[in-house]
Protein backbone atom coordinates (compact mmCIF):
# COMPACT_ATOMS: atom_id res chain seq x y z
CA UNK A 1 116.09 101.47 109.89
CA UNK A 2 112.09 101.81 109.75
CA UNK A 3 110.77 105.22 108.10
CA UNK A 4 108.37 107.43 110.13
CA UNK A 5 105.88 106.41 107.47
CA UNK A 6 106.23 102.27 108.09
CA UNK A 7 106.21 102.87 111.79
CA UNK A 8 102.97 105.15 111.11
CA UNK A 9 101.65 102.24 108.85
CA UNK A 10 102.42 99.56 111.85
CA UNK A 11 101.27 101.31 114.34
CA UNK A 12 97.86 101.71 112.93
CA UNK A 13 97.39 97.91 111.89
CA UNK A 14 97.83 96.73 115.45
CA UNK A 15 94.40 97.71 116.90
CA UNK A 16 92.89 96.69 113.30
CA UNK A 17 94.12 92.99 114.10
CA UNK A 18 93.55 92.53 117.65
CA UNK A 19 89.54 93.38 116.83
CA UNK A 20 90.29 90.92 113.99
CA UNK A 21 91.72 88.48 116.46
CA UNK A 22 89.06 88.93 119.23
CA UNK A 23 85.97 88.90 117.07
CA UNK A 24 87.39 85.36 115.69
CA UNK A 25 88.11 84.31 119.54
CA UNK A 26 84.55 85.75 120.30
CA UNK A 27 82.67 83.89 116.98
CA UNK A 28 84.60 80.64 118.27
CA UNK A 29 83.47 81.00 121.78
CA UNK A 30 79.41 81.73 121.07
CA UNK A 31 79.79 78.99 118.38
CA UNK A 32 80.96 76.86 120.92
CA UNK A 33 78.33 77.67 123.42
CA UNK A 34 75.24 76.49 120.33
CA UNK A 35 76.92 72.84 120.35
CA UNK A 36 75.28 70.13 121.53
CA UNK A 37 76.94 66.74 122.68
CA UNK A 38 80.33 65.80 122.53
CA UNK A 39 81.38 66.75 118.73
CA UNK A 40 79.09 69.87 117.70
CA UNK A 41 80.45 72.03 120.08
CA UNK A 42 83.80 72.13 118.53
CA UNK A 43 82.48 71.69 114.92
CA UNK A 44 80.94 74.92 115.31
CA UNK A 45 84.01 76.17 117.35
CA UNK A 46 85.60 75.73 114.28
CA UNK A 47 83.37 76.49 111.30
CA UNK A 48 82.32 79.82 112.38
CA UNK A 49 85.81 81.55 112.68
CA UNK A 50 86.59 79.99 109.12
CA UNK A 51 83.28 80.85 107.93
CA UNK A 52 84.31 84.80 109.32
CA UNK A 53 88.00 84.44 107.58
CA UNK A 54 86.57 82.93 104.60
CA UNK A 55 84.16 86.36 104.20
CA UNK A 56 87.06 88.92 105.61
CA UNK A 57 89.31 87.86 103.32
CA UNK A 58 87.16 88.06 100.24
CA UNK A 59 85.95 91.23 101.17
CA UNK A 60 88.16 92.96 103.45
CA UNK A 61 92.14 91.86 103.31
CA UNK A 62 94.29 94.34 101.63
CA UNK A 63 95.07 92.36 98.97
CA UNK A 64 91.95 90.45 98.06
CA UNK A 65 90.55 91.27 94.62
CA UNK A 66 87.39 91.44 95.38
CA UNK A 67 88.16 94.32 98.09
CA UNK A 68 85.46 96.12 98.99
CA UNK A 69 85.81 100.28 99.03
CA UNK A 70 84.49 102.96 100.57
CA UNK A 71 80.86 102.82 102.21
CA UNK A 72 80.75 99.64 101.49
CA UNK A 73 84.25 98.65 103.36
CA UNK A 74 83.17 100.20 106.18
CA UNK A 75 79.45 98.82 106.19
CA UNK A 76 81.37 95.63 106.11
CA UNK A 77 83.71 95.99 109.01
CA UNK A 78 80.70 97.58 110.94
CA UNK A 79 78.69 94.56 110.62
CA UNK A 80 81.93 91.98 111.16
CA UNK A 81 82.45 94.05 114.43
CA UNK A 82 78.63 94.44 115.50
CA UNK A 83 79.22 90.51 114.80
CA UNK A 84 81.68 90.35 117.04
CA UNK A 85 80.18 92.13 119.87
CA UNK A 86 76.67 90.05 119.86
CA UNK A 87 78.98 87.52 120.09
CA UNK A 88 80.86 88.56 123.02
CA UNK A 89 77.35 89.93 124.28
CA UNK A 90 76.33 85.96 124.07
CA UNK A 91 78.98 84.24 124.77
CA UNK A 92 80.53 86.90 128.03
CA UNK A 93 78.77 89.60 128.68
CA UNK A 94 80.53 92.89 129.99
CA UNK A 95 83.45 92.95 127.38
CA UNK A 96 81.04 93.12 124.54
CA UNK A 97 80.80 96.74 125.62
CA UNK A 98 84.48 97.28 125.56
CA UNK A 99 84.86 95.68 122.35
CA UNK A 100 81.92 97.63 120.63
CA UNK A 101 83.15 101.27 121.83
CA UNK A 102 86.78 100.07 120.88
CA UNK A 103 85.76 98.92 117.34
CA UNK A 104 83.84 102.27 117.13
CA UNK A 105 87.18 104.36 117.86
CA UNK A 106 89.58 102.01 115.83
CA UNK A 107 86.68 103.00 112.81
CA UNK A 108 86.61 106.92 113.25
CA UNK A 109 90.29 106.79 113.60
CA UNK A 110 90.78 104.70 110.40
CA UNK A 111 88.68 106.54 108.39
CA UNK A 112 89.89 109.95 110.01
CA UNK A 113 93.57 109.22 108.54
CA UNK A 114 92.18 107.43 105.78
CA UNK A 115 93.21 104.14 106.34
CA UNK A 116 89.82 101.94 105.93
């Protein structure tokens, strides 16, 4: 049976990786939308999420040993999400908005319980 603390610890991640998940969805989309012709569209569909996990997960996964800390962590995620949301801004419009002031509240809460 879970502890209170794991369940705490779960519940916490979630909203952490579904602004991971959309801000690669929304970098895939925009990079998408810069192709030209038949092939560059979905080169760039595909380089710029990697490019994105390739930088998150030197400088942001849990276990990376270059982790950043502090400030700096959260400079980090602020600029992957602000990344995110000029990409949604390009790429659809209106849900940047709701992905900006839900980044936002994931960040107060995470550094509110100490979690960043």
């Amino acid at each position: 049976m879970p502890t209170a603390a794991r369940i705490f610890r779960i519940q916490t991640r979630v909203p952490a990786y579904v602004l991971e998940a959309a801000l690669l969805g929304a970098v895939a989309v925009a990079a998408f939308d810069f192709g030209v012709g038949a092939i560059l569209p979905w080169l760039f569909a595909f380089a710029a999420p990697a490019a994105v996990i390739a930088v998150w997960g030197r400088f942001a996964a849990p276990e990376s040993e270059h982790r950043l800390a502090g400030a700096r962590l959260l400079i980090f995620k602020t600029s992957m999400f602000a990344l995110g949301t000029g990409a949604l801004a390009i790429s659809t419009g209106p849900p940047a908005v709701a992905y900006a002031i839900a980044a936002i509240l994931y960040l107060i809460l995470a550094l509110s319980l100490g979690i960043l």
